[in-house]
C-alpha atoms as a PDB file:
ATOM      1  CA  UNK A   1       1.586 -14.242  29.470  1.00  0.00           C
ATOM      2  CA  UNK A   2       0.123 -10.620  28.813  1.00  0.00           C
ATOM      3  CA  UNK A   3      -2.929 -10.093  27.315  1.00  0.00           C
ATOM      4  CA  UNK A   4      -4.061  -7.004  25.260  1.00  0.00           C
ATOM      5  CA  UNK A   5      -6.581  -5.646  24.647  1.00  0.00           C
ATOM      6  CA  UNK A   6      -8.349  -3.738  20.918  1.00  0.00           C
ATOM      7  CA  UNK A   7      -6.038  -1.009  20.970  1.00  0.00           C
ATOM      8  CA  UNK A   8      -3.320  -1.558  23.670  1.00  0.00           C
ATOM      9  CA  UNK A   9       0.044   0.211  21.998  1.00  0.00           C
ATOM     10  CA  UNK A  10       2.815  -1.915  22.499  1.00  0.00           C
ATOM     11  CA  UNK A  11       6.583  -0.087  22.254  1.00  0.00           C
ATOM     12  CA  UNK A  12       9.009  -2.487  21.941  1.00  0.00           C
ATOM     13  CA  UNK A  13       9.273  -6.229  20.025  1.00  0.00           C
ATOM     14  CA  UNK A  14       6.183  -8.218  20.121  1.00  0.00           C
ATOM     15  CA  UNK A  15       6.595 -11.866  20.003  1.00  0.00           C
ATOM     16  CA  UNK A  16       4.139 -13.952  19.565  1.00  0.00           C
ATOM     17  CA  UNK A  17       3.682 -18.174  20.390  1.00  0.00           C
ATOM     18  CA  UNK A  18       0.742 -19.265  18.186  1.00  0.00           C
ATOM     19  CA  UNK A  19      -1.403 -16.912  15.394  1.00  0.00           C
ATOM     20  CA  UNK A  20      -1.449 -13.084  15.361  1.00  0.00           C
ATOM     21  CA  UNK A  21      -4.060 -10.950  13.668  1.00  0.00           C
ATOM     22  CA  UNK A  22      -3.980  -7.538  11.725  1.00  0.00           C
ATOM     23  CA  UNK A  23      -6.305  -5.506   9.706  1.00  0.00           C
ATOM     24  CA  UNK A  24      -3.602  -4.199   7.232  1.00  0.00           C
ATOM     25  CA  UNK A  25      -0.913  -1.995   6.789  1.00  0.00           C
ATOM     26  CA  UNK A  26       2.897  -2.096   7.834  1.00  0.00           C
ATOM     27  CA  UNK A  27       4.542  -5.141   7.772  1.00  0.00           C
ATOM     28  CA  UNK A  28       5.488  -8.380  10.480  1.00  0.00           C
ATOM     29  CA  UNK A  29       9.144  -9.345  10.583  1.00  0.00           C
ATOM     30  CA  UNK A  30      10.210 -12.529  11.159  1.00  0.00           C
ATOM     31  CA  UNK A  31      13.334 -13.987  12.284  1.00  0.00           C
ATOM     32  CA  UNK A  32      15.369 -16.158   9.730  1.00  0.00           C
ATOM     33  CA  UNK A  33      18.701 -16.541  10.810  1.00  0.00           C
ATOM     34  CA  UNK A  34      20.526 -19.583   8.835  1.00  0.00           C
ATOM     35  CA  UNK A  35      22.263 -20.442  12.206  1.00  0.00           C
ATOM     36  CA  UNK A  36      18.754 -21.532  13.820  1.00  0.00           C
ATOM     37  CA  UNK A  37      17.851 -23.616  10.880  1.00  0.00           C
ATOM     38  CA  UNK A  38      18.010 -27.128   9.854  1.00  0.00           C
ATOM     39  CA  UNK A  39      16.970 -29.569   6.871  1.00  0.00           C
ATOM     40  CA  UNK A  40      17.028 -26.339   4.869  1.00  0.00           C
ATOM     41  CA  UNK A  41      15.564 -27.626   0.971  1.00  0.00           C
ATOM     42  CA  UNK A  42      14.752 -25.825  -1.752  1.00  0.00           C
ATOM     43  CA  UNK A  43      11.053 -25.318  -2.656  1.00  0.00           C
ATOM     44  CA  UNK A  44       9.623 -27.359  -5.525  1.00  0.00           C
ATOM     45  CA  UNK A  45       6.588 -26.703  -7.695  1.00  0.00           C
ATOM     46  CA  UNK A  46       5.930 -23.149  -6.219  1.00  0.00           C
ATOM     47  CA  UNK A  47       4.717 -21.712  -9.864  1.00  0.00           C
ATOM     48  CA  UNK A  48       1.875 -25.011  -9.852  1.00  0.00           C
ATOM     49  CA  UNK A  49       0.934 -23.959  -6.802  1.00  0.00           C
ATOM     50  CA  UNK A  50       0.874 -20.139  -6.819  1.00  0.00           C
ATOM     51  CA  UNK A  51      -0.712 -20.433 -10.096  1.00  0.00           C
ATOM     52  CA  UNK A  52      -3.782 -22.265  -8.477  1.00  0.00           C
ATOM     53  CA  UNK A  53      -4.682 -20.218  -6.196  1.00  0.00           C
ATOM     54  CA  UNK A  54      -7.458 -17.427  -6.473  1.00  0.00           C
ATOM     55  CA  UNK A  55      -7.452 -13.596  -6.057  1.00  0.00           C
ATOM     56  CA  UNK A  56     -11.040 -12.025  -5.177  1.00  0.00           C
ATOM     57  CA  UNK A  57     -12.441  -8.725  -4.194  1.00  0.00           C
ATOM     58  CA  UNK A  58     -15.042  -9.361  -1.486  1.00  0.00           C
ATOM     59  CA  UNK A  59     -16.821  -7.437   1.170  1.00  0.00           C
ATOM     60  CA  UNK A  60     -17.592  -8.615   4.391  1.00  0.00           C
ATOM     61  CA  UNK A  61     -21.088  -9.478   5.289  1.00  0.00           C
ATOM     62  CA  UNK A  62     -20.874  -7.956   8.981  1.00  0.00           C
ATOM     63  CA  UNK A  63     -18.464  -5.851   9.706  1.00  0.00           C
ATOM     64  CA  UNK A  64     -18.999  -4.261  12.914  1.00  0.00           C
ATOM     65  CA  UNK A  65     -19.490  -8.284  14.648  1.00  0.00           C
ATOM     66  CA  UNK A  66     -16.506  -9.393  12.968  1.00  0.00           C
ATOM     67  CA  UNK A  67     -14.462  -6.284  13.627  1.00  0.00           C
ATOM     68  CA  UNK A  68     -13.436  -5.813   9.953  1.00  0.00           C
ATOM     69  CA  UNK A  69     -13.178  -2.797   7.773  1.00  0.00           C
ATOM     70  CA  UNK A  70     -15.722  -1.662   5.441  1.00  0.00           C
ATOM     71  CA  UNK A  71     -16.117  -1.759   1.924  1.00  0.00           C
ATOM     72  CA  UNK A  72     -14.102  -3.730  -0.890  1.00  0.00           C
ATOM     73  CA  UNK A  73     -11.308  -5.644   0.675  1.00  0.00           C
ATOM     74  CA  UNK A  74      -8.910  -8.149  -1.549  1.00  0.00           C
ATOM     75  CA  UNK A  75      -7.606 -11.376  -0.544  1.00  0.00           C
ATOM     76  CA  UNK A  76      -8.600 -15.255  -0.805  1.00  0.00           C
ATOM     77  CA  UNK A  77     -10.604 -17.992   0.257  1.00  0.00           C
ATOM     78  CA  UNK A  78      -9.385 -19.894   2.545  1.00  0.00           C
ATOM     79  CA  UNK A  79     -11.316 -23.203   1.902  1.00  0.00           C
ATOM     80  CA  UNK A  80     -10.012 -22.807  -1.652  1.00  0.00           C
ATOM     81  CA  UNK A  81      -6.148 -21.921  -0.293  1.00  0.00           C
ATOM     82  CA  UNK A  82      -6.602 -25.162   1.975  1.00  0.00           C
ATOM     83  CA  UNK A  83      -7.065 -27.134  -1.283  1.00  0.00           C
ATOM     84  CA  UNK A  84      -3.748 -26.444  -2.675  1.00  0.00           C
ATOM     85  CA  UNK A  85      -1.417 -25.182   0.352  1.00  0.00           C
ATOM     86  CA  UNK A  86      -3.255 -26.346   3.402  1.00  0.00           C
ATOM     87  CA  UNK A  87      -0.286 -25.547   5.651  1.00  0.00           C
ATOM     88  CA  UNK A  88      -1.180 -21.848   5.381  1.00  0.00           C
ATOM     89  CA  UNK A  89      -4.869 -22.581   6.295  1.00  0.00           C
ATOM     90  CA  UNK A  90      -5.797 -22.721  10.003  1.00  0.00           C
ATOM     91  CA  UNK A  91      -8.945 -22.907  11.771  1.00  0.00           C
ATOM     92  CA  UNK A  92     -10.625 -21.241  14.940  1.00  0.00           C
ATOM     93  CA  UNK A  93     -13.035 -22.680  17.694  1.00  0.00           C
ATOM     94  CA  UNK A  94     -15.400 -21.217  16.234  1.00  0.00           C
ATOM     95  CA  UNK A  95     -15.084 -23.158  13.344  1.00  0.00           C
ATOM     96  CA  UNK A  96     -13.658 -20.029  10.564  1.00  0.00           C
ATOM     97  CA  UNK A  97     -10.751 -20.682   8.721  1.00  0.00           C
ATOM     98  CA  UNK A  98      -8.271 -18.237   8.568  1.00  0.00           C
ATOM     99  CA  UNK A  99      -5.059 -17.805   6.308  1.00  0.00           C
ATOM    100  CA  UNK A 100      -1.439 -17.758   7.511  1.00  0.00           C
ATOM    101  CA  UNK A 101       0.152 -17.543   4.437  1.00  0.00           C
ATOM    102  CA  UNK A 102       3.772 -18.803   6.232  1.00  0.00           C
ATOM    103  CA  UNK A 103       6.953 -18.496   3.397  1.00  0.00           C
ATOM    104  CA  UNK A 104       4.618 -16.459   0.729  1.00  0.00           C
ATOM    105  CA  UNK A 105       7.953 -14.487  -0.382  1.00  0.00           C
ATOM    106  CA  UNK A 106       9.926 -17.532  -0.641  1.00  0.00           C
ATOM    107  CA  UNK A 107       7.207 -18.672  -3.215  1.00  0.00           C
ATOM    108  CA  UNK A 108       7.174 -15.769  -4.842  1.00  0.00           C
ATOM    109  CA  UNK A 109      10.788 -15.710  -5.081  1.00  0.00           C
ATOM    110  CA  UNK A 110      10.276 -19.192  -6.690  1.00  0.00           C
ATOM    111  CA  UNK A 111       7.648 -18.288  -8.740  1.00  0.00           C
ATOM    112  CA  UNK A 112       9.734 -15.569 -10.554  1.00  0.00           C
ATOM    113  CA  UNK A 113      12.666 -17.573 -11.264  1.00  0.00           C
ATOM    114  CA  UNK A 114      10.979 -19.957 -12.797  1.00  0.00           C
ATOM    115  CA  UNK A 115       9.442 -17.906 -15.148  1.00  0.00           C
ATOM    116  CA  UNK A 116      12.909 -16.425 -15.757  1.00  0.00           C
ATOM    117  CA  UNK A 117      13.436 -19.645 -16.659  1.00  0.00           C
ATOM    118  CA  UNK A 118      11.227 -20.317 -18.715  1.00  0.00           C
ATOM    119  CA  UNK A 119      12.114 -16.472 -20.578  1.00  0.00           C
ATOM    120  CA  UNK A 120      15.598 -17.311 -21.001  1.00  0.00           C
ATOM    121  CA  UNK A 121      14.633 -20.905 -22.740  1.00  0.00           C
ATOM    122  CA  UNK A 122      12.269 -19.475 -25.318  1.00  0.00           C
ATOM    123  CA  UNK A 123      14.972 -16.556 -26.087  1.00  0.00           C
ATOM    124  CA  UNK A 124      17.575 -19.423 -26.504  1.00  0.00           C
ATOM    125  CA  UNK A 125      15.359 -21.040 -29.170  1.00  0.00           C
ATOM    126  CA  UNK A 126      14.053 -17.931 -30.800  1.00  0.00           C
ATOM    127  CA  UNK A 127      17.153 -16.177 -31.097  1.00  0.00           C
ATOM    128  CA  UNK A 128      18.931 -18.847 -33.553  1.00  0.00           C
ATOM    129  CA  UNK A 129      15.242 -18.773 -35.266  1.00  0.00           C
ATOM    130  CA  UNK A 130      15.456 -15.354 -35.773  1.00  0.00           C
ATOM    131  CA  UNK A 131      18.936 -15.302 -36.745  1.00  0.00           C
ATOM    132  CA  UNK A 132      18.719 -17.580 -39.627  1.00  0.00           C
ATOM    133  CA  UNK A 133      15.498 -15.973 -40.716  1.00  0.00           C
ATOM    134  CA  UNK A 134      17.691 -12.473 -41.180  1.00  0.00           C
ATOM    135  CA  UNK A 135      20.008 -13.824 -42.618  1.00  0.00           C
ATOM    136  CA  UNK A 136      18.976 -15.292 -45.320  1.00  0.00           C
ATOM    137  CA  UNK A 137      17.549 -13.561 -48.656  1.00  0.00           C
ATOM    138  CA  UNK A 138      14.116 -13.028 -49.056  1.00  0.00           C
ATOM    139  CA  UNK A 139      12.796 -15.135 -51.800  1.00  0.00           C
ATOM    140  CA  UNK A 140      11.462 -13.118 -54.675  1.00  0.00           C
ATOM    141  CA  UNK A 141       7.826 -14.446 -56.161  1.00  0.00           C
ATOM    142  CA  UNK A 142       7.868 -13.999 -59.657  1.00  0.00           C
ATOM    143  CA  UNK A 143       4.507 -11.678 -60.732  1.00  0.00           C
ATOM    144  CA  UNK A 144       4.898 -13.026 -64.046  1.00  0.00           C
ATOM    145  CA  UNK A 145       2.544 -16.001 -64.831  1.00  0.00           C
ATOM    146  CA  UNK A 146       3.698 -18.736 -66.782  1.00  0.00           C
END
């Protein structure tokens, strides 16, 4: 295999056997063709889990030893993302855990139809509410006192 170095400018497809690292920006693609897939099943409980998971602001204690970039970053922990998807938690030699959040769009995906979902049945029982509610009279209260 090659190895590159901080910097080294690769022109072509970079494929990778094990974890790869970025800083941010751009995007990785990944391959997903239905004809190299098996035991393909729908994802369950992805608004449960997406729902327990934490966003934070945080700033890294040394940047220039951990090459990291300065200032306030956003992300999660991953001892707290091991908790409730520890498939997308991994750890170093050294010992740090790092986050590899593997099928995050497909949970998204999930997440968001579910709360369609969950739209669509409280229209369906408001909308009748409503309805009836319009439709009939208001009652008149009589100001006279008897």
């Amino acid at each position: 295999g090659n190895d590159f170095s901080l910097g080294t400018r690769i022109d072509s497809n970079l494929y990778v056997n094990g974890e790869a690292f970025k800083k941010s920006g751009n995007s990785w693609a990944v391959i997903s063709d239905r004809s190299l897939k098996k035991n393909i099943n729908a994802l369950e409980n992805s608004l449960e889990k997406i729902t327990k998971l934490r966003g934070v602001t945080f700033e890294w204690k040394d940047t220039e030893n951990q090459s990291e970039v300065a200032g306030t970053q956003v992300g999660m922990i991953a001892q707290e993302v091991e908790e409730v998807l520890p498939e997308w938690v991994g750890e170093q030699p050294d010992g740090t855990k790092y986050i590899a959040p593997m099928g995050f769009e497909a949970y998204i995906i999930e997440c968001i139809k579910d709360l369609n979902n969950q739209i669509m049945e409280l229209k369906a029982s408001i909308v009748p509410t409503l309805k009836t509610a319009v439709s009939q009279p208001a009652v008149k209260k009589s100001s006279k006192l008897k």
